[in-house]
C-alpha atoms as a PDB file:
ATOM      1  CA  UNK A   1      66.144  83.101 125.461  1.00  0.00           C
ATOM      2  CA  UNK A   2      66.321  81.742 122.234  1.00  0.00           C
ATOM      3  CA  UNK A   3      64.745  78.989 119.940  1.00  0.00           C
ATOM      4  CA  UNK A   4      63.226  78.133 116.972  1.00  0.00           C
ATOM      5  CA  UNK A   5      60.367  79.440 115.746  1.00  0.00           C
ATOM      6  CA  UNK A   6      58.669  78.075 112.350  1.00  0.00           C
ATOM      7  CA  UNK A   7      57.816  80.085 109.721  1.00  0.00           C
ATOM      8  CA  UNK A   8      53.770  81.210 108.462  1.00  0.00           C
ATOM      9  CA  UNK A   9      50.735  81.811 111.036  1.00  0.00           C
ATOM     10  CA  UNK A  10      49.968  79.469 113.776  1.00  0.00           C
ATOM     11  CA  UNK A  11      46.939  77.543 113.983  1.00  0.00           C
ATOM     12  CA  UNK A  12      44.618  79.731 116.084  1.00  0.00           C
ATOM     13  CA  UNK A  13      42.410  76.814 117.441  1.00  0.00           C
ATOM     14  CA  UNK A  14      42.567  72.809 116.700  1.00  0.00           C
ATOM     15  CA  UNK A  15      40.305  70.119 117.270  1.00  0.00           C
ATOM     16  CA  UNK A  16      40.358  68.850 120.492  1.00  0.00           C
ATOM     17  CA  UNK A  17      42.416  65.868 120.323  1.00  0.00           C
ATOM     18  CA  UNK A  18      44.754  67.476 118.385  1.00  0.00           C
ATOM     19  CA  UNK A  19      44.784  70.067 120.760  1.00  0.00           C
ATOM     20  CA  UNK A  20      45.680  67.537 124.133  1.00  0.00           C
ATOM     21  CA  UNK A  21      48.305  65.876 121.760  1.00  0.00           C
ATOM     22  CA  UNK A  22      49.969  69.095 121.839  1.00  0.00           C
ATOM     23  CA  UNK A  23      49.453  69.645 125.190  1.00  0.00           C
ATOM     24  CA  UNK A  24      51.477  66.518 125.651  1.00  0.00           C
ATOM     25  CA  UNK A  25      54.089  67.386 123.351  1.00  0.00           C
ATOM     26  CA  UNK A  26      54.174  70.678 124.783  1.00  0.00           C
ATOM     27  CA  UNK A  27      55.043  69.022 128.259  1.00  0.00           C
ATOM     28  CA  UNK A  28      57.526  66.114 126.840  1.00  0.00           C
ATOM     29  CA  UNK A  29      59.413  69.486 125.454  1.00  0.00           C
ATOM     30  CA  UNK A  30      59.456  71.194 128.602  1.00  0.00           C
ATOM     31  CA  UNK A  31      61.099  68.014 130.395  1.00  0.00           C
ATOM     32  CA  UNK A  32      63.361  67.603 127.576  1.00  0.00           C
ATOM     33  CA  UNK A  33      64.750  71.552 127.865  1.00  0.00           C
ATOM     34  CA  UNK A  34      64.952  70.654 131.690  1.00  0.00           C
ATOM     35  CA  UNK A  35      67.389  67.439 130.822  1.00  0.00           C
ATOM     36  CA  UNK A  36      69.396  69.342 128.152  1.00  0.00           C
ATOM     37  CA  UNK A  37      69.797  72.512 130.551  1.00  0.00           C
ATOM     38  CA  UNK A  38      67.886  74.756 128.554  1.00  0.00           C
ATOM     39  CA  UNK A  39      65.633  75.984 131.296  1.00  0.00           C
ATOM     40  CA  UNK A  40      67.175  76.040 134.735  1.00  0.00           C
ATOM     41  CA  UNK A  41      66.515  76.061 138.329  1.00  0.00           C
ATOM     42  CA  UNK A  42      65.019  79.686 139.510  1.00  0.00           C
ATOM     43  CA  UNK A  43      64.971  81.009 136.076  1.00  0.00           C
ATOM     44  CA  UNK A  44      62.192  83.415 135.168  1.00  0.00           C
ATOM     45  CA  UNK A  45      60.561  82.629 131.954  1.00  0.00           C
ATOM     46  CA  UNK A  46      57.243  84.325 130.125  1.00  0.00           C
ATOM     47  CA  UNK A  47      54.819  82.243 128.352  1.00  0.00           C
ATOM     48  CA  UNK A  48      55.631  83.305 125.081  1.00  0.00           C
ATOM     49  CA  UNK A  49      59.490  82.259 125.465  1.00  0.00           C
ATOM     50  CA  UNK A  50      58.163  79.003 126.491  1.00  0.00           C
ATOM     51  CA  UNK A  51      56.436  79.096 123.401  1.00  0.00           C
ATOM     52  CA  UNK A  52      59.475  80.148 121.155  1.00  0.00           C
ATOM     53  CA  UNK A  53      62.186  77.503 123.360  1.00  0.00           C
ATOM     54  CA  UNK A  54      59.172  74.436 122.511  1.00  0.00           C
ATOM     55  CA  UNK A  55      58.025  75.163 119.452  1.00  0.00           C
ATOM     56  CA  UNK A  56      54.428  75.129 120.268  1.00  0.00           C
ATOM     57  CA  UNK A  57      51.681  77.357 120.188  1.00  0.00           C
ATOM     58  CA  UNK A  58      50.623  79.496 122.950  1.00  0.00           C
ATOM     59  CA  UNK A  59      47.524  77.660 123.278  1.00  0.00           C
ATOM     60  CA  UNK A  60      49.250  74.397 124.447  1.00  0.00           C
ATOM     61  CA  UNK A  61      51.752  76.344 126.408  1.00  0.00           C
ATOM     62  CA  UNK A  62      48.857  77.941 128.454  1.00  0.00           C
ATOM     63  CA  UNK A  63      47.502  74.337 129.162  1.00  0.00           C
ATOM     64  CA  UNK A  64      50.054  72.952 129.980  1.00  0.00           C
ATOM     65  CA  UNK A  65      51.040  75.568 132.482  1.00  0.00           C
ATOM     66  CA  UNK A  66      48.678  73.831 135.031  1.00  0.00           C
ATOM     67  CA  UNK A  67      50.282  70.707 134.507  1.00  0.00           C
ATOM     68  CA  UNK A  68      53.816  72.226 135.675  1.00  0.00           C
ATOM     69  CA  UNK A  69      52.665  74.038 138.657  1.00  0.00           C
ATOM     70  CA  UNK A  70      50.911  70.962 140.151  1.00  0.00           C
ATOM     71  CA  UNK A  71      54.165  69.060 140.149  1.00  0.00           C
ATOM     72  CA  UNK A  72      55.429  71.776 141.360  1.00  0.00           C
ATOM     73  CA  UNK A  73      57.806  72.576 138.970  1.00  0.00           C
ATOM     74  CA  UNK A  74      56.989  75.781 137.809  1.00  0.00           C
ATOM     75  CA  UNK A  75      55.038  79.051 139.962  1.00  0.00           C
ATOM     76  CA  UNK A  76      53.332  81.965 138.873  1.00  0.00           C
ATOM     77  CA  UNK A  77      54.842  85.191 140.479  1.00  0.00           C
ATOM     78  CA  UNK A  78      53.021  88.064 140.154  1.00  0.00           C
ATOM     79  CA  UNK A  79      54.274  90.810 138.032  1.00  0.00           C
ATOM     80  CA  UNK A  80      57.011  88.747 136.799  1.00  0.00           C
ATOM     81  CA  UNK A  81      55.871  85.845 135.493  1.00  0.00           C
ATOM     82  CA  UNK A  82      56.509  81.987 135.703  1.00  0.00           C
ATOM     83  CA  UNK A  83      59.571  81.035 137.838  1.00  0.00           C
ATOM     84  CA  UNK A  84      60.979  77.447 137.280  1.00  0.00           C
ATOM     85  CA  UNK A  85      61.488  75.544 140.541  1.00  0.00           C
ATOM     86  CA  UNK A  86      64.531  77.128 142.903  1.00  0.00           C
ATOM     87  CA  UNK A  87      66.476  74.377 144.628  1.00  0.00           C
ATOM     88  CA  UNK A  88      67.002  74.888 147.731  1.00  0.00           C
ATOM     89  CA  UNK A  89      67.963  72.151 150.967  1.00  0.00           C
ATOM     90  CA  UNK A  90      64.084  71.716 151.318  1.00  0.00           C
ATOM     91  CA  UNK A  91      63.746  70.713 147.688  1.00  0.00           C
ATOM     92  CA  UNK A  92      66.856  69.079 147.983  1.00  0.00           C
ATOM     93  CA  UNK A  93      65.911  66.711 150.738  1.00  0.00           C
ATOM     94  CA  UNK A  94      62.296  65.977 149.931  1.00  0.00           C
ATOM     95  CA  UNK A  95      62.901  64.904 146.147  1.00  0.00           C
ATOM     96  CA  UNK A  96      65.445  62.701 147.351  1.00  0.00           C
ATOM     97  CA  UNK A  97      63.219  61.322 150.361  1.00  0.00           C
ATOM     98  CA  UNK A  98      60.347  60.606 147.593  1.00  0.00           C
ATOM     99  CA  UNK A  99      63.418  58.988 145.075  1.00  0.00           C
ATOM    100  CA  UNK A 100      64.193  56.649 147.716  1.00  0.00           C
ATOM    101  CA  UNK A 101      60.711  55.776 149.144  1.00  0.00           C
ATOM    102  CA  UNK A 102      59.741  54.723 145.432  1.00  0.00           C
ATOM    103  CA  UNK A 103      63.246  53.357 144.607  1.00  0.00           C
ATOM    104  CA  UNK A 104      63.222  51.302 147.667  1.00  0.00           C
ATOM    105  CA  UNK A 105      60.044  49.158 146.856  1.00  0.00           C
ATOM    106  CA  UNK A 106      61.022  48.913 142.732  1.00  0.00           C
ATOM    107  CA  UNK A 107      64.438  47.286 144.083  1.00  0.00           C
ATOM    108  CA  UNK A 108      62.406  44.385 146.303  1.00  0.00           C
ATOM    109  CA  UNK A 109      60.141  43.814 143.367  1.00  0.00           C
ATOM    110  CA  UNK A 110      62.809  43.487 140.738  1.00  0.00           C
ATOM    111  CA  UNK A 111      65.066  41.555 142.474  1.00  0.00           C
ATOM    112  CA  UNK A 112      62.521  38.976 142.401  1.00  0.00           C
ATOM    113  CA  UNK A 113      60.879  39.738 138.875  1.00  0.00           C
ATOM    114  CA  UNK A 114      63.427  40.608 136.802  1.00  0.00           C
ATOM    115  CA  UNK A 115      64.799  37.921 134.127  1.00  0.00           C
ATOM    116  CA  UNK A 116      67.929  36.338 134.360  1.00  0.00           C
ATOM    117  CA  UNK A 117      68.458  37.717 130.122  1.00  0.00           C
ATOM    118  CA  UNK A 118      67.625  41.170 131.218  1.00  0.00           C
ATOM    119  CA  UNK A 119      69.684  41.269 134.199  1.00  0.00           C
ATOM    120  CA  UNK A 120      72.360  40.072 132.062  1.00  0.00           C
ATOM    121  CA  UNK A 121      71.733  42.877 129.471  1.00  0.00           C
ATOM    122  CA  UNK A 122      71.771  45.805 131.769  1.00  0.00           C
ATOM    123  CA  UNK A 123      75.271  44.199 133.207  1.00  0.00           C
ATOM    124  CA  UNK A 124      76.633  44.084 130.113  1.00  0.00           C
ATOM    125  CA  UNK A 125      75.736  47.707 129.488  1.00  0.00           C
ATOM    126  CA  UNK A 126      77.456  48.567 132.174  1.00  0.00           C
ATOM    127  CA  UNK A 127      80.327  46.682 131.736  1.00  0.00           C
ATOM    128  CA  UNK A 128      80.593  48.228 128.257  1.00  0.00           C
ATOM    129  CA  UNK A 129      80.506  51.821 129.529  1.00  0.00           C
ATOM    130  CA  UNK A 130      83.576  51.344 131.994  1.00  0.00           C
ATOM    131  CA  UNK A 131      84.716  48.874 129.395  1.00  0.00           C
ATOM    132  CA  UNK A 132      85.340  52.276 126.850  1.00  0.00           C
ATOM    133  CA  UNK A 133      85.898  55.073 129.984  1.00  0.00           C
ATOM    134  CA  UNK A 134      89.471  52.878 130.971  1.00  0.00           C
ATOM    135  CA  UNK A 135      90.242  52.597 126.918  1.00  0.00           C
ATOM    136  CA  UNK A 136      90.142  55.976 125.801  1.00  0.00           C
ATOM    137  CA  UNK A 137      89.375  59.787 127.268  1.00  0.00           C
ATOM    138  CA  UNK A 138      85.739  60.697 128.511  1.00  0.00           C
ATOM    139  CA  UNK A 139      83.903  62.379 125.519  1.00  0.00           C
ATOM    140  CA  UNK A 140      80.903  63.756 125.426  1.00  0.00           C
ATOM    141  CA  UNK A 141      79.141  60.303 123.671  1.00  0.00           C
ATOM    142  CA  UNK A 142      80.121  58.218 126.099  1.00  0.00           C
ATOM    143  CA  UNK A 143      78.802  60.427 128.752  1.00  0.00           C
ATOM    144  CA  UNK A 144      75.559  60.496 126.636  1.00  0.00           C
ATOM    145  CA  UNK A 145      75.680  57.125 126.661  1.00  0.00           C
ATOM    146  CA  UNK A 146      76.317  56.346 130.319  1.00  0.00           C
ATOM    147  CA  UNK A 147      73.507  58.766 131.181  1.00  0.00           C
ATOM    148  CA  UNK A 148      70.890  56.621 129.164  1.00  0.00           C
ATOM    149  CA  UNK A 149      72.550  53.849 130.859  1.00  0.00           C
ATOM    150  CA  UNK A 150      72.090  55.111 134.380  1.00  0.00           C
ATOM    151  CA  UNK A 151      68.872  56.760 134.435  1.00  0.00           C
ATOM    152  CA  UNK A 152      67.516  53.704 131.985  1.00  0.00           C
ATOM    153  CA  UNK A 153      67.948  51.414 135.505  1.00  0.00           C
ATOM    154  CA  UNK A 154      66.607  53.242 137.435  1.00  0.00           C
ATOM    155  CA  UNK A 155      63.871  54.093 134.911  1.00  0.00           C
ATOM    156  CA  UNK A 156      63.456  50.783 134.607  1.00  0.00           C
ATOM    157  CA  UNK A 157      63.247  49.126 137.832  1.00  0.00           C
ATOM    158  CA  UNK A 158      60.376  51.562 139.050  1.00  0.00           C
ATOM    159  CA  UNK A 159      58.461  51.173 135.499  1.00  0.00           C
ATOM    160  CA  UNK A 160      58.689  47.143 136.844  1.00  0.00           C
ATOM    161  CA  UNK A 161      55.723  47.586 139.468  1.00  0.00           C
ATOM    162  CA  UNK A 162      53.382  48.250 136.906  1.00  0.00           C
ATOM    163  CA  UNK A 163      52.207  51.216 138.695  1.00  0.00           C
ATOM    164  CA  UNK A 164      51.065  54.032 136.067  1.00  0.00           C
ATOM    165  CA  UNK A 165      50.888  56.411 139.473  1.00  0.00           C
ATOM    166  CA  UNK A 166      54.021  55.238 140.986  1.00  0.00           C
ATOM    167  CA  UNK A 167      55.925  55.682 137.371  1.00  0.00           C
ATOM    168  CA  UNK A 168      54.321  59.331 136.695  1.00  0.00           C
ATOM    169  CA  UNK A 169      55.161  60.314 140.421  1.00  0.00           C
ATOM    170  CA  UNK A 170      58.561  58.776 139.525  1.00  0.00           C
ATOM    171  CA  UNK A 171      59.396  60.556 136.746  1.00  0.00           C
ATOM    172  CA  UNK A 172      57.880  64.519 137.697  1.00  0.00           C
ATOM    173  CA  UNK A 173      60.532  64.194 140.889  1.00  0.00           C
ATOM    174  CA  UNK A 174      63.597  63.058 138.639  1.00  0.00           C
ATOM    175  CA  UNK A 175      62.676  66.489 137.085  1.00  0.00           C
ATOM    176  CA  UNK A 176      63.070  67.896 140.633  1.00  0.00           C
ATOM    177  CA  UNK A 177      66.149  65.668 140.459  1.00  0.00           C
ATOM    178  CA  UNK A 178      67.978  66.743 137.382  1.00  0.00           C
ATOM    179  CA  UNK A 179      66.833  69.960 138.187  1.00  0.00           C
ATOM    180  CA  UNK A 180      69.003  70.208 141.076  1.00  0.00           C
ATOM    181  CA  UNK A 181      71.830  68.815 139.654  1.00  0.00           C
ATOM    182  CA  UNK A 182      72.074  71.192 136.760  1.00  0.00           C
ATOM    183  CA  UNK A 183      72.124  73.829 139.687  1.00  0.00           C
ATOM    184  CA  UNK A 184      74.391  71.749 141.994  1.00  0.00           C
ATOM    185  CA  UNK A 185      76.855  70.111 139.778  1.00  0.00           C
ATOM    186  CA  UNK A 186      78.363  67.398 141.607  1.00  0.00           C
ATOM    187  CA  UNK A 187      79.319  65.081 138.901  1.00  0.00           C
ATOM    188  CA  UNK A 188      82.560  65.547 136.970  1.00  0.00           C
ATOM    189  CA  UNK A 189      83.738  63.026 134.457  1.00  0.00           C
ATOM    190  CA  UNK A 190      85.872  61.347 137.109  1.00  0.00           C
ATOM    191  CA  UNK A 191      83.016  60.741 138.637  1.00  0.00           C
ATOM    192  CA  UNK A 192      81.683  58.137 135.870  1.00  0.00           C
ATOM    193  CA  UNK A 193      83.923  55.255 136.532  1.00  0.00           C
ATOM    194  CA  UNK A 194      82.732  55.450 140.604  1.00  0.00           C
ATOM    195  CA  UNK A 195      78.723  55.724 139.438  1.00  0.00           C
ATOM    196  CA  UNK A 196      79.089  53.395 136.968  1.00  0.00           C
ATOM    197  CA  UNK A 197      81.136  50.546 139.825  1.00  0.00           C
ATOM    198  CA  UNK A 198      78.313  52.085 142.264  1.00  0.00           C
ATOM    199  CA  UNK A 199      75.668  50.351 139.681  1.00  0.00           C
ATOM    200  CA  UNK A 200      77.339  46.824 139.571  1.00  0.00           C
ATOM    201  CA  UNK A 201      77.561  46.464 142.770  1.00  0.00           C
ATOM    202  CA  UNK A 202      73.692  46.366 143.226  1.00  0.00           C
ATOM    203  CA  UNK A 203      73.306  44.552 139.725  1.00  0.00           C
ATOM    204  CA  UNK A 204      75.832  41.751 141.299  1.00  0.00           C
ATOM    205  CA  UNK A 205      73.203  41.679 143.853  1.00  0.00           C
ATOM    206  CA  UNK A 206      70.198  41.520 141.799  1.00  0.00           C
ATOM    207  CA  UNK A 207      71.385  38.670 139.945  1.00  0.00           C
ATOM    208  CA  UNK A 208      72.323  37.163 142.860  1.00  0.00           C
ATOM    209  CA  UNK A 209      68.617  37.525 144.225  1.00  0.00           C
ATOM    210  CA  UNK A 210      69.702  39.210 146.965  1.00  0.00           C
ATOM    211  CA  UNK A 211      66.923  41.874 148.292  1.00  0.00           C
ATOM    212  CA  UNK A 212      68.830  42.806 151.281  1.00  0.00           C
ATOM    213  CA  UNK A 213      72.172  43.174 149.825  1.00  0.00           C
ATOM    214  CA  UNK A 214      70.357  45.052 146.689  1.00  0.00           C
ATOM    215  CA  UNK A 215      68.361  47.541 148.999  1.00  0.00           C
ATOM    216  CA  UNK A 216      71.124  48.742 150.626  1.00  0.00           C
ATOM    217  CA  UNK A 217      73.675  49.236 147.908  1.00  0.00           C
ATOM    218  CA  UNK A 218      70.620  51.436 146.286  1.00  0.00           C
ATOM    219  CA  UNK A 219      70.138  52.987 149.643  1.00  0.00           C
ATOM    220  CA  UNK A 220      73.556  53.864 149.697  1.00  0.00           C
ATOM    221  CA  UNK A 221      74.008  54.960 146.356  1.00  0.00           C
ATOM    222  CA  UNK A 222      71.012  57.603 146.479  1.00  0.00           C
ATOM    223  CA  UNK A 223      72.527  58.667 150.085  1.00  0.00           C
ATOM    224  CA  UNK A 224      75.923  59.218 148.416  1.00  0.00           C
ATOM    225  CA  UNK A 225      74.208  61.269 145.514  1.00  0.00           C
ATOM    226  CA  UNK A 226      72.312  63.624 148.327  1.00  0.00           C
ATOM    227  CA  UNK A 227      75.335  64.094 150.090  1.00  0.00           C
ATOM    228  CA  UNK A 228      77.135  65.085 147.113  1.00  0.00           C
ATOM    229  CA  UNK A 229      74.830  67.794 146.116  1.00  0.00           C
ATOM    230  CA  UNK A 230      74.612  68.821 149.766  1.00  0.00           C
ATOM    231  CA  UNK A 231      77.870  69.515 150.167  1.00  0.00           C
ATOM    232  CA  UNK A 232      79.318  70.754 146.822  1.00  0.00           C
ATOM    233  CA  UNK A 233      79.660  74.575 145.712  1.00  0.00           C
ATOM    234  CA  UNK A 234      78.616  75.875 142.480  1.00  0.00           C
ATOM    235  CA  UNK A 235      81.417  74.519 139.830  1.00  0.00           C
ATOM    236  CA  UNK A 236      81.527  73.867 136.391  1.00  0.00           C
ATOM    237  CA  UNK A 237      80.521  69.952 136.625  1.00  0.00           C
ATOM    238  CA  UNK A 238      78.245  67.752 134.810  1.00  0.00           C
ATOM    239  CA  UNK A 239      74.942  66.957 136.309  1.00  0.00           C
ATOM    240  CA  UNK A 240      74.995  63.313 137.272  1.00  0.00           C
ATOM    241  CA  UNK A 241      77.038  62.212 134.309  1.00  0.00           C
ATOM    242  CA  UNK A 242      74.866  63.280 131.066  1.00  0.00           C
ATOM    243  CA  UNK A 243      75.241  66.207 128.644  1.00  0.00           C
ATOM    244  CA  UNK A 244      72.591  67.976 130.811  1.00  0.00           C
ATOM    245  CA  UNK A 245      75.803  68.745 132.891  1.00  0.00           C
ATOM    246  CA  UNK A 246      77.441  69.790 129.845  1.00  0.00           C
ATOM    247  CA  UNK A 247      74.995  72.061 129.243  1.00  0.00           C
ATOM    248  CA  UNK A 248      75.510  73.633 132.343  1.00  0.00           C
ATOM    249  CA  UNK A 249      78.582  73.879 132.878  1.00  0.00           C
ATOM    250  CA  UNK A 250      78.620  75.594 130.134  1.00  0.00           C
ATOM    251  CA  UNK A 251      76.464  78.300 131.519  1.00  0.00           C
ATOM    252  CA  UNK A 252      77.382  78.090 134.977  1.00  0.00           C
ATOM    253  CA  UNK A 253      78.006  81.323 137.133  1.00  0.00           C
ATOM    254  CA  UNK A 254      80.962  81.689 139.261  1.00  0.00           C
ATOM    255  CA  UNK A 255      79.764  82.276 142.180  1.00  0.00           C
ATOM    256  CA  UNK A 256      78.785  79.411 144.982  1.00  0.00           C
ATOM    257  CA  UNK A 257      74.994  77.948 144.761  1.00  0.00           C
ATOM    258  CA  UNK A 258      73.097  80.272 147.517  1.00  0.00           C
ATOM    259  CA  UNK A 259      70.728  77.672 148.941  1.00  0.00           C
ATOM    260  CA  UNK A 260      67.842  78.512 150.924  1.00  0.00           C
ATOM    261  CA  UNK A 261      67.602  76.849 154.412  1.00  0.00           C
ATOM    262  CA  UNK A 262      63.690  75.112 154.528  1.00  0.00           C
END
């Protein structure tokens, strides 16, 4: 595993807010390697290459070790160390349950709350990302870009109860998520037109103020992304349709995904 690691002696202790602000950036790193592909489904990983891959001390590494195994994204095994989350069709089915439990309430509330301007925005972002995939060749920006776009509306809807809880539960199971995309791979860059037209549909609704119709285009969008990752092999994809993906593909063995049955 590698990483950087800065120069000179660490800081043996710190005050103790600096010490939870590291904590905290100690955790924001971890999710970040998760999104980039750095740390993978199943992998085993020691404390002190956490420490090297973040860039943190060991000290906030150790703390925030808790953190990871009550979201249960991380485990301690026993003579071998910490062991990132393994997705199998348990995982697979109960992160996408909880996605579409929360998912299902933010859509009712924002199709009522939202303003007509921001609803307008997030079409128009939209619109711009299949605007540029028909004009030229997928690249890797514009799949950067479509990611942001993506995940930002979902992000975003959910973030709209005003529900700290709902938004932190939220966000630890699109770990789980991405997490079993890197491992599944189900989106390819054909695939960003479809998710992208996917998106309007239930945006058309939205602006229309249409809770039913908007439900059950989300419904059936998360439904078509389980299926997806239920049914694909192993290949070298992109995860959803970000550079996490990339990442992984770029890693990817070639042998088919070995799921565990729950």
């Amino acid at each position: 595993m590698t990483g950087r690691r800065k120069s000179g002696p660490r800081q043996a202790a710190a005050p103790p807010a600096e010490g939870t602000s590291q904590r905290a950036r100690a955790y924001q790193g971890f999710t970040q390697q998760i999104l980039s592909g750095g740390i993978r489904s199943g992998q085993f990983i020691s404390q002190r290459e956490l420490m090297t891959l973040l860039d943190m001390p060991l000290g906030a590494v150790r703390e925030m070790i808790p953190r990871l195994e009550a979201a249960g994204l991380i485990r301690t095994v026993p003579q071998r160390g910490l062991q990132i989350a393994h997705v199998d069709l348990k995982l697979i089915r109960n992160a996408f349950q909880v996605r579409s439990m929360i998912e299902h309430e933010a859509i009712r509330h924002f199709v009522h709350t939202a303003g007509d301007e921001e609803l307008a925005q997030i079409e128009d972002g939209h619109r711009d990302i299949l605007r540029r995939a028909s004009a030229t060749p997928v690249d890797g920006q514009l799949l950067d870009d479509a990611q942001a776009v993506d995940w930002g509306l979902h992000d975003r809807m959910v973030d709209a109860l005003g529900n700290e809880i709902v938004s932190e539960i939220y966000r630890v199971n699109s770990l789980r998520i991405r997490l079993i995309r890197l491992d599944s791979s189900v989106i390819t860059p054909a695939r960003l037109i479809p998710a992208m037209e996917e998106h309007m549909r239930f945006i058309t609704a939205l602006r229309q103020r249409d809770a039913v119709g908007a439900t059950e285009l989300l419904e059936a969008h998360i439904r078509s992304a389980r299926d997806r990752v239920l049914a694909s092999p192993l290949e070298p994809a992109l995860a959803d349709i970000g550079g996490a993906g990339r990442a992984a593909a770029r890693s990817t063995r070639s042998t088919p995904l070995r799921r565990k049955t729950p």
